[in-house]
Protein backbone atom coordinates (compact mmCIF):
# COMPACT_ATOMS: atom_id res chain seq x y z
CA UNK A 1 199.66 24.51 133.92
CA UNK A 2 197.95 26.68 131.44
CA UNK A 3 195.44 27.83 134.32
CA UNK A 4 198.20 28.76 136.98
CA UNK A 5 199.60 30.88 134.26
CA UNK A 6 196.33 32.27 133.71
CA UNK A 7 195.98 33.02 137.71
CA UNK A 8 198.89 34.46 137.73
CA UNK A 9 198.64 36.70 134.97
CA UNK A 10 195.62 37.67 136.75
CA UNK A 11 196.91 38.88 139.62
CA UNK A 12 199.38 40.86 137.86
CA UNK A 13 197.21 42.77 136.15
CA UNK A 14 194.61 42.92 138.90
CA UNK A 15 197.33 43.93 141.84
CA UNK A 16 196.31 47.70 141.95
CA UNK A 17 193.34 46.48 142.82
CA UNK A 18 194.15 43.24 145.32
CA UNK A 19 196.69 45.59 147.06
CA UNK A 20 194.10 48.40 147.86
CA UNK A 21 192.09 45.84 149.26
CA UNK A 22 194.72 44.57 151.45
CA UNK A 23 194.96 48.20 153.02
CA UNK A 24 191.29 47.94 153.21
CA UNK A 25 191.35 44.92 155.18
CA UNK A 26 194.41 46.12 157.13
CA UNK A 27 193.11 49.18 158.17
CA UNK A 28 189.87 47.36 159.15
CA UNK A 29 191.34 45.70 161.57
CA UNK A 30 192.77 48.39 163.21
CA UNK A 31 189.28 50.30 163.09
CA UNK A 32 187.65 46.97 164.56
CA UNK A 33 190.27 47.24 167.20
CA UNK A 34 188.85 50.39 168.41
CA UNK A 35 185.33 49.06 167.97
CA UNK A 36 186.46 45.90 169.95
CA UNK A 37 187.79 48.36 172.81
CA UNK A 38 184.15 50.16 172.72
CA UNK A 39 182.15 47.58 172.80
CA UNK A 40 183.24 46.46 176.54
CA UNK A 41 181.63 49.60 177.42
CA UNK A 42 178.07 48.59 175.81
CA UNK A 43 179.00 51.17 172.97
CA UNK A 44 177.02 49.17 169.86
CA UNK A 45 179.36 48.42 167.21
CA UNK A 46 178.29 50.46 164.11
CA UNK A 47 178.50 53.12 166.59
CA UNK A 48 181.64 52.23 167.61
CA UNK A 49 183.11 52.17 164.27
CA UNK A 50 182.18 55.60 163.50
CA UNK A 51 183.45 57.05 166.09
CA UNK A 52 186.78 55.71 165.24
CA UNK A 53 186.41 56.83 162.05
CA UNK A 54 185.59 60.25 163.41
CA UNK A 55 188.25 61.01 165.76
CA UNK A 56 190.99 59.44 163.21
CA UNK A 57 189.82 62.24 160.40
CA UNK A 58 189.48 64.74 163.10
CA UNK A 59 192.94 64.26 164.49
CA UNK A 60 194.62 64.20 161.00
CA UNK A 61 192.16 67.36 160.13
CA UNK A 62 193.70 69.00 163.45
CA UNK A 63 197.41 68.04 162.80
CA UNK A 64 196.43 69.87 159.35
CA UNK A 65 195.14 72.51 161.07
CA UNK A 66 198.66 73.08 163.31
CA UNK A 67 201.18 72.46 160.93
CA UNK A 68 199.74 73.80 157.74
CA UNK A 69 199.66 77.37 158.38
CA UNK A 70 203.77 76.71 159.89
CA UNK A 71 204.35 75.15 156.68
CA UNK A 72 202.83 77.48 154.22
CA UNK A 73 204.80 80.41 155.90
CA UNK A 74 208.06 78.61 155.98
CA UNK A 75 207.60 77.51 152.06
CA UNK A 76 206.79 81.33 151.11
CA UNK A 77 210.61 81.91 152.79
CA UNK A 78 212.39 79.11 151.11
CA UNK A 79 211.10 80.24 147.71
CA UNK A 80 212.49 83.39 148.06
CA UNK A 81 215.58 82.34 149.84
CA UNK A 82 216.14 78.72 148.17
CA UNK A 83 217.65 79.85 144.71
CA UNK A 84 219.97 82.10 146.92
CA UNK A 85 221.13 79.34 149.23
CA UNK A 86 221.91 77.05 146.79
CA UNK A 87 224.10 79.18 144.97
CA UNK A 88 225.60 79.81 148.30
CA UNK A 89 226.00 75.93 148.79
CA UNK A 90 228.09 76.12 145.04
CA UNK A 91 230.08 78.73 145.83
CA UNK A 92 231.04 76.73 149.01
CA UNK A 93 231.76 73.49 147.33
CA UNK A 94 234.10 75.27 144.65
CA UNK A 95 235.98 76.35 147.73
CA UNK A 96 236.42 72.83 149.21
CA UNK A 97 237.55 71.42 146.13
CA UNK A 98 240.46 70.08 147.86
CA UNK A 99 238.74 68.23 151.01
CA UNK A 100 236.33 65.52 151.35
CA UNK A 101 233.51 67.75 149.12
CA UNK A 102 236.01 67.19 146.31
CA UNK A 103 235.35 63.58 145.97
CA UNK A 104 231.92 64.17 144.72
CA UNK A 105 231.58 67.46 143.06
CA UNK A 106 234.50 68.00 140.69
CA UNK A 107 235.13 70.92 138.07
CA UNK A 108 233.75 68.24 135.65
CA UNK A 109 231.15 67.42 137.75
CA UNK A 110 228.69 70.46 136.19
CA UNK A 111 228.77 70.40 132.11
CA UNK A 112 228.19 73.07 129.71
CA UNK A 113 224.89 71.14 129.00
CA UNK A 114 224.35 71.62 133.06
CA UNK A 115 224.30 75.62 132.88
CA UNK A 116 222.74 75.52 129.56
CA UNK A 117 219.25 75.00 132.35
CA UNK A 118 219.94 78.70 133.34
CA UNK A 119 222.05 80.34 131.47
CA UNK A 120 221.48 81.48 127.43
CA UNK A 121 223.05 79.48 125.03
CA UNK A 122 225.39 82.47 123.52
CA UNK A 123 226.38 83.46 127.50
CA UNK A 124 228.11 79.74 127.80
CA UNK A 125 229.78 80.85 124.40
CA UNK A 126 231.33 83.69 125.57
CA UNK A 127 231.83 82.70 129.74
CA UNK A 128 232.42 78.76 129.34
CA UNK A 129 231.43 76.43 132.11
CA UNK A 130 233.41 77.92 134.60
CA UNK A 131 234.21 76.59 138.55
CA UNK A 132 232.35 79.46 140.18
CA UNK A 133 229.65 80.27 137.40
CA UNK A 134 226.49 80.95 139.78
CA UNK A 135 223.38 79.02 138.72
CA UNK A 136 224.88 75.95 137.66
CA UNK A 137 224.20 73.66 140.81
CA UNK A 138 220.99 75.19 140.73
CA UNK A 139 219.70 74.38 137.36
CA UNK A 140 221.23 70.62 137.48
CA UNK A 141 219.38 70.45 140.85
CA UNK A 142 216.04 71.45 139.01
CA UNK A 143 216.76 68.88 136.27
CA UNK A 144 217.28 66.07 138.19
CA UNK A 145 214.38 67.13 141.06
CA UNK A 146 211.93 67.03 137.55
CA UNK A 147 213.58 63.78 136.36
CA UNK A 148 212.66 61.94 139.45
CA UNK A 149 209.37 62.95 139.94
CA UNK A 150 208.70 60.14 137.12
CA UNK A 151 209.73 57.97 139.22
CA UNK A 152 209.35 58.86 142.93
CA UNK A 153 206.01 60.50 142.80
CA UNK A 154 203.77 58.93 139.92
CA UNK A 155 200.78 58.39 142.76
CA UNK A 156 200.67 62.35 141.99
CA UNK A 157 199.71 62.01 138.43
CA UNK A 158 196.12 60.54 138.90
CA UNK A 159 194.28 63.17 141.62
CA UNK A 160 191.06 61.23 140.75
CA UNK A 161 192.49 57.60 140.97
CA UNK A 162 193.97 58.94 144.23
CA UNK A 163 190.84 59.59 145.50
CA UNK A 164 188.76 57.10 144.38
CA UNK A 165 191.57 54.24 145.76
CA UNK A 166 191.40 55.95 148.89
CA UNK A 167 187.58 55.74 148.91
CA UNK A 168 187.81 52.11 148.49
CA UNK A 169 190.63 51.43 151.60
CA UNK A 170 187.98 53.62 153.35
CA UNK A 171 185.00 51.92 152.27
CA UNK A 172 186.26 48.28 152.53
CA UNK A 173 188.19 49.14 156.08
CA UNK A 174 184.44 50.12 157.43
CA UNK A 175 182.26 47.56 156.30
CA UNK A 176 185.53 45.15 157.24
CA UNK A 177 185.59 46.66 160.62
CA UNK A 178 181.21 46.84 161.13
CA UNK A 179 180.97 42.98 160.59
CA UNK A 180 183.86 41.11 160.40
CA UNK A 181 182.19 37.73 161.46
CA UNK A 182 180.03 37.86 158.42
CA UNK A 183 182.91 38.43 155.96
CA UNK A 184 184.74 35.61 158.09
CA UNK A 185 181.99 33.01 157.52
CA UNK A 186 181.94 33.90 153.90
CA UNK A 187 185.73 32.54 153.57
CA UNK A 188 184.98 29.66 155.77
CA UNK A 189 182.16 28.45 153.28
CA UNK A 190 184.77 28.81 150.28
CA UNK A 191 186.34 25.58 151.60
CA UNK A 192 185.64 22.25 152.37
CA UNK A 193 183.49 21.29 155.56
CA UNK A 194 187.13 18.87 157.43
CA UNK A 195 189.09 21.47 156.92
CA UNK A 196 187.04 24.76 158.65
CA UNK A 197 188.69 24.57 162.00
CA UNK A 198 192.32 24.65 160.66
CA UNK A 199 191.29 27.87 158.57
CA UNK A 200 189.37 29.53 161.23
CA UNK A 201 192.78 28.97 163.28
CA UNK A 202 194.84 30.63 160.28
CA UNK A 203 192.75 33.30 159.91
CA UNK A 204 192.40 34.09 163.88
CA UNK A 205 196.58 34.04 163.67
CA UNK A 206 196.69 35.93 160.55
CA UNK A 207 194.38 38.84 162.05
CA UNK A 208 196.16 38.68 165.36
CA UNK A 209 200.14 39.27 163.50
CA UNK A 210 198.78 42.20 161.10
CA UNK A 211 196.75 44.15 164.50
CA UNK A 212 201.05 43.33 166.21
CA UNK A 213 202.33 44.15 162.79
CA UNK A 214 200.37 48.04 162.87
CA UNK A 215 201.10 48.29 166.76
CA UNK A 216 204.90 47.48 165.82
CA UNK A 217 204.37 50.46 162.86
CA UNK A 218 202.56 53.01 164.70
CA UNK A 219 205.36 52.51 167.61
CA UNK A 220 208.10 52.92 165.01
CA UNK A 221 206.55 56.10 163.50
CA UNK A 222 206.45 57.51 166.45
CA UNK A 223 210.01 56.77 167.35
CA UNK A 224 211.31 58.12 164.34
CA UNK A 225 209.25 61.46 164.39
CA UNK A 226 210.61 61.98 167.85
CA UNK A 227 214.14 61.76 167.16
CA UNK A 228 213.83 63.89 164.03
CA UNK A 229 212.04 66.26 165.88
CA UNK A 230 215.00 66.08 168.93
CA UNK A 231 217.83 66.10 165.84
CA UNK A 232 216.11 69.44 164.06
CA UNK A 233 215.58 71.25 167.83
CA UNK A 234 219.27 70.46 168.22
CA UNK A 235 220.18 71.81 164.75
CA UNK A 236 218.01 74.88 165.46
CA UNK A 237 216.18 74.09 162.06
CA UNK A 238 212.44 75.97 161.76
CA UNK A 239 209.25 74.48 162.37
CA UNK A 240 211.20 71.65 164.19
CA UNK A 241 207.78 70.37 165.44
CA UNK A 242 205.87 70.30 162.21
CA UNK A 243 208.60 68.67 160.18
CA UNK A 244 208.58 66.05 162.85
CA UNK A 245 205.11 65.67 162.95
CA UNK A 246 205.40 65.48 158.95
CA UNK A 247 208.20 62.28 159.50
CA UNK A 248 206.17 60.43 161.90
CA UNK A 249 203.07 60.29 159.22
CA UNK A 250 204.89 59.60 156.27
CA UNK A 251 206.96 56.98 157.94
CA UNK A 252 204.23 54.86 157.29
CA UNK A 253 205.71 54.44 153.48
CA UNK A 254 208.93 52.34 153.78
CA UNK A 255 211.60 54.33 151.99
CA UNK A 256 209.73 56.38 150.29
CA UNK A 257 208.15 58.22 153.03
CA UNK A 258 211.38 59.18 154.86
CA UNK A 259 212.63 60.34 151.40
CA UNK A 260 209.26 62.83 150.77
CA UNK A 261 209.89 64.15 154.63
CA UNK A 262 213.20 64.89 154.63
CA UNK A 263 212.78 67.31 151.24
CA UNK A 264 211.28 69.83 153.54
CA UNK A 265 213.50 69.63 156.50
CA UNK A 266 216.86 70.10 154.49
CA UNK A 267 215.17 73.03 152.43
CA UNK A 268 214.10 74.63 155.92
CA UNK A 269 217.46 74.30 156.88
CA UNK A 270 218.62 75.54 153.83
CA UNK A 271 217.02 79.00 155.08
CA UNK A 272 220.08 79.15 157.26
CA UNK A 273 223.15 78.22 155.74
CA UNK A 274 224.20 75.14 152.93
CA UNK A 275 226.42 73.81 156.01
CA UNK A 276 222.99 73.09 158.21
CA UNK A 277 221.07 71.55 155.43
CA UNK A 278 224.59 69.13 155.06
CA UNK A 279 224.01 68.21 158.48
CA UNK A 280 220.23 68.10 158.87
CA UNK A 281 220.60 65.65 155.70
CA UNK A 282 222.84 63.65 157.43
CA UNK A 283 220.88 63.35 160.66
CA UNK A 284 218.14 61.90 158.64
CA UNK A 285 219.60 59.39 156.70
CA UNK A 286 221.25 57.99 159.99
CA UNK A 287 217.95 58.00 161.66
CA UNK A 288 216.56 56.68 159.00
CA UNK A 289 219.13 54.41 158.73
CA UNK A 290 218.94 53.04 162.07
CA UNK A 291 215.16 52.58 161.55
CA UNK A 292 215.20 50.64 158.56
CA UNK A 293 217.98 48.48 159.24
CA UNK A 294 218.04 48.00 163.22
CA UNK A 295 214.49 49.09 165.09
CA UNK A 296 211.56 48.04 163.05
CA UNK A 297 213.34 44.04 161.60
CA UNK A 298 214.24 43.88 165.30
CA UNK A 299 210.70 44.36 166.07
CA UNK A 300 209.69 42.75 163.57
CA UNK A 301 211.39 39.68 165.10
CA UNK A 302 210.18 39.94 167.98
CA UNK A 303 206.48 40.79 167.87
CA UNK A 304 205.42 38.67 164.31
CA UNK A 305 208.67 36.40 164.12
CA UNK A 306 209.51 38.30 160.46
CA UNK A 307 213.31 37.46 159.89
CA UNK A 308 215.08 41.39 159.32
CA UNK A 309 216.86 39.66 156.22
CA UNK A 310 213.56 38.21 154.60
CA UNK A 311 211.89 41.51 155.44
CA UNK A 312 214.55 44.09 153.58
CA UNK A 313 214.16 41.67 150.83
CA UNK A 314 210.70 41.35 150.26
CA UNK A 315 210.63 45.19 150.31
CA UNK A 316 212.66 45.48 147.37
CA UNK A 317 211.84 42.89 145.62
CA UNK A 318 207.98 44.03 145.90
CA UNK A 319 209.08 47.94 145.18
CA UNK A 320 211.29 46.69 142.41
CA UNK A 321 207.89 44.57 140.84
CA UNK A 322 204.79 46.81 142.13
CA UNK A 323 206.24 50.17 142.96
CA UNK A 324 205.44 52.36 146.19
CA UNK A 325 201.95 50.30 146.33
CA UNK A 326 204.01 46.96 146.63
CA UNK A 327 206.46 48.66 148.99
CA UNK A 328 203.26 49.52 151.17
CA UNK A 329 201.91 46.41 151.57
CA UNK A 330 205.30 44.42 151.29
CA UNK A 331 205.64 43.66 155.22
CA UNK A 332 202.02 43.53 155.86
CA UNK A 333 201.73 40.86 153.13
CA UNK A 334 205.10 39.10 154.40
CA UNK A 335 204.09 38.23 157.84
CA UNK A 336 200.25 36.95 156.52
CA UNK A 337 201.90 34.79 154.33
CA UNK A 338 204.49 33.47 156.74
CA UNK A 339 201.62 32.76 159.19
CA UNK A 340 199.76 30.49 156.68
CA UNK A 341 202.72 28.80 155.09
CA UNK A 342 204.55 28.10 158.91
CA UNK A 343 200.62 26.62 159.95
CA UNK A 344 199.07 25.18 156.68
CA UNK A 345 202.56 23.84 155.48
CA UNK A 346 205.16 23.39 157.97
CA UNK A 347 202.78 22.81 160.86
CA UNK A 348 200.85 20.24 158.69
CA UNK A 349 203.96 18.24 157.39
CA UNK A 350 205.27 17.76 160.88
CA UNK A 351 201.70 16.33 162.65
CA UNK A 352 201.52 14.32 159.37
CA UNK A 353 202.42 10.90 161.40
CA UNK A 354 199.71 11.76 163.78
CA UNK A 355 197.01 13.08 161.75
CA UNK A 356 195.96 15.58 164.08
CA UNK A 357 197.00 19.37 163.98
CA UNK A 358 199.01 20.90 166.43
CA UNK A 359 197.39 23.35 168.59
CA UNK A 360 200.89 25.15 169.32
CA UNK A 361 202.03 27.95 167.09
CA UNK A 362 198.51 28.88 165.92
CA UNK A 363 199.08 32.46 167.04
């Protein structure tokens, strides 16, 4: 008893470390997919590898290279233009007071304590918080944006332990993806001699479900970008494109990412009118919604046999423990473990009157 407690205290303080070696491993797989593909053309595998390696970096270094210079122009606008359009957005809340807007932004809803962000104490004195006092949606925006950031954002606080944990997916995903048989006959002499075949089998299914589970990813990021990019072009939001492009990658991140994407579509759209940003907004969270909650568990289902129910649940539950690293890894690490419990457990316990293992089900 004492050491499970100890092994699991372990891992909990040890899980920055475990779960950046997960991505290593995951995204060595992927990288000895593409080595895989090479080698049928007599391309030798270290080569192989970096050449993946290459042409990933230099396709993320060109989608840099398109979008940046789009999004550095558009941000120059919107910080001229944001303070302006948000005041615009107050003044046209105060003047739907009586519709559906009035349900959630009141004449209470903005306190003295609320303008006191941007306006000087003896001001409030004289004015009083006012319905149509400009600056007061403003500065309660800028205090809650800067009260989040604790909690949304604290990868950002650590540049270097950024870097260095990206290193080490990097690192591990290579040396993963360069030999791969050695580090799987390393595992195989951890355990006993009678029971090799059965975890050679587990392991085979386990890498086979986490290359479906990244297919099933990459198709879903793709999905997503397109129909933000489609929803924006039909919104005639700016930089439709590159805020797409922007979805698609950070829809890697379960919740999260969607979250961080949609910041700079609804401020782009905010260059335009309060109204557009509204609906831009919207348009996200339904894509999103339909993402979350219908495409990828339905996928899910159907490509790695991940129940949509167990899968939203083991995403908050490992956001609510581990934070956006947990979230990360939550599905990846679902579907491993459902391969080894359904074939080491459930597998096992049925063939028990035979003795023998069934060869069914080890994909």
């Amino acid at each position: 008893m004492i050491g499970l407690v100890a092994l699991i205290w372990l891992i909990w303080l040890a899980h920055p470390l475990i779960f950046t070696a997960f991505l290593g491993l995951l995204f060595g797989l992927a990288i000895s997919a593409g080595a895989d593909w090479l080698q049928r053309w007599r391309v030798p595998r270290g080569i192989g590898v970096t050449i993946v390696v290459v042409v990933f970096f230099a396709a993320m270094y060109g989608i840099g290279a398109w979008i940046g210079p789009t999004i550095r122009v558009q941000a120059k606008e919107l910080r001229v233009k944001l303070p302006e359009a948000i005041d615009k957005g107050e003044i046209w809340l105060d003047s739907h007071r009586a519709g559906i807007a009035g349900l959630v932004y009141t004449e209470d809803s903005l306190t003295v304590a609320d303008s006191a962000a941007v306006e000087p104490a003896d001001t409030l004195a004289a004015v009083g918080p006012g319905p149509h006092q400009p600056g007061r949606l403003r500065g309660r925006m800028i205090g809650q944006m800067r009260g989040a950031r604790r909690y949304l954002f604290p990868f950002f606080r650590g540049t270097i332990e950024a870097f260095a944990g990206f290193l080490l997916v990097l690192f591990i995903a290579i040396y993963i993806a360069a030999e791969p048989d050695m580090y799987r006959r390393g595992l195989l002499a951890l355990v006993p001699t009678r029971t090799r075949a059965r975890i050679d089998a587990v392991l085979t299914a386990e890498a086979r479900t986490l290359r479906k589970w990244l297919t099933t990813q990459l198709i879903a990021m793709i999905a997503v970008g397109v129909a933000r990019t489609i929803a924006l072009l039909f919104l005639h939001v700016k930089a439709a494109f590159a805020l797409g492009v922007v979805a698609a990658i950070f829809g890697f991140v379960p919740t999260i990412g969607p979250l961080v994407s949609g910041v700079p579509a609804v401020a782009m759209a905010f260059l335009d009118s309060p109204q557009k940003a509204l609906y831009v907004a919207l348009a996200y969270w339904f894509i999103q919604f339909l993402d979350a909650h219908l495409l990828i568990p339905l996928m899910m289902k159907g490509n790695i046999n991940l129940p949509p129910a167990l899968t939203l649940f083991s995403q908050a539950l490992m956001a609510m423990l581990f934070g956006v690293l947990g979230l990360v890894v939550a599905v990846p690490l679902l579907a491993a473990v459902m391969v080894a419990v359904r074939m080491l457990y459930v597998e096992d316990v049925a063939s028990k009157d035979t003795g023998q293992y069934p060869v069914a089900g080890a994909g």
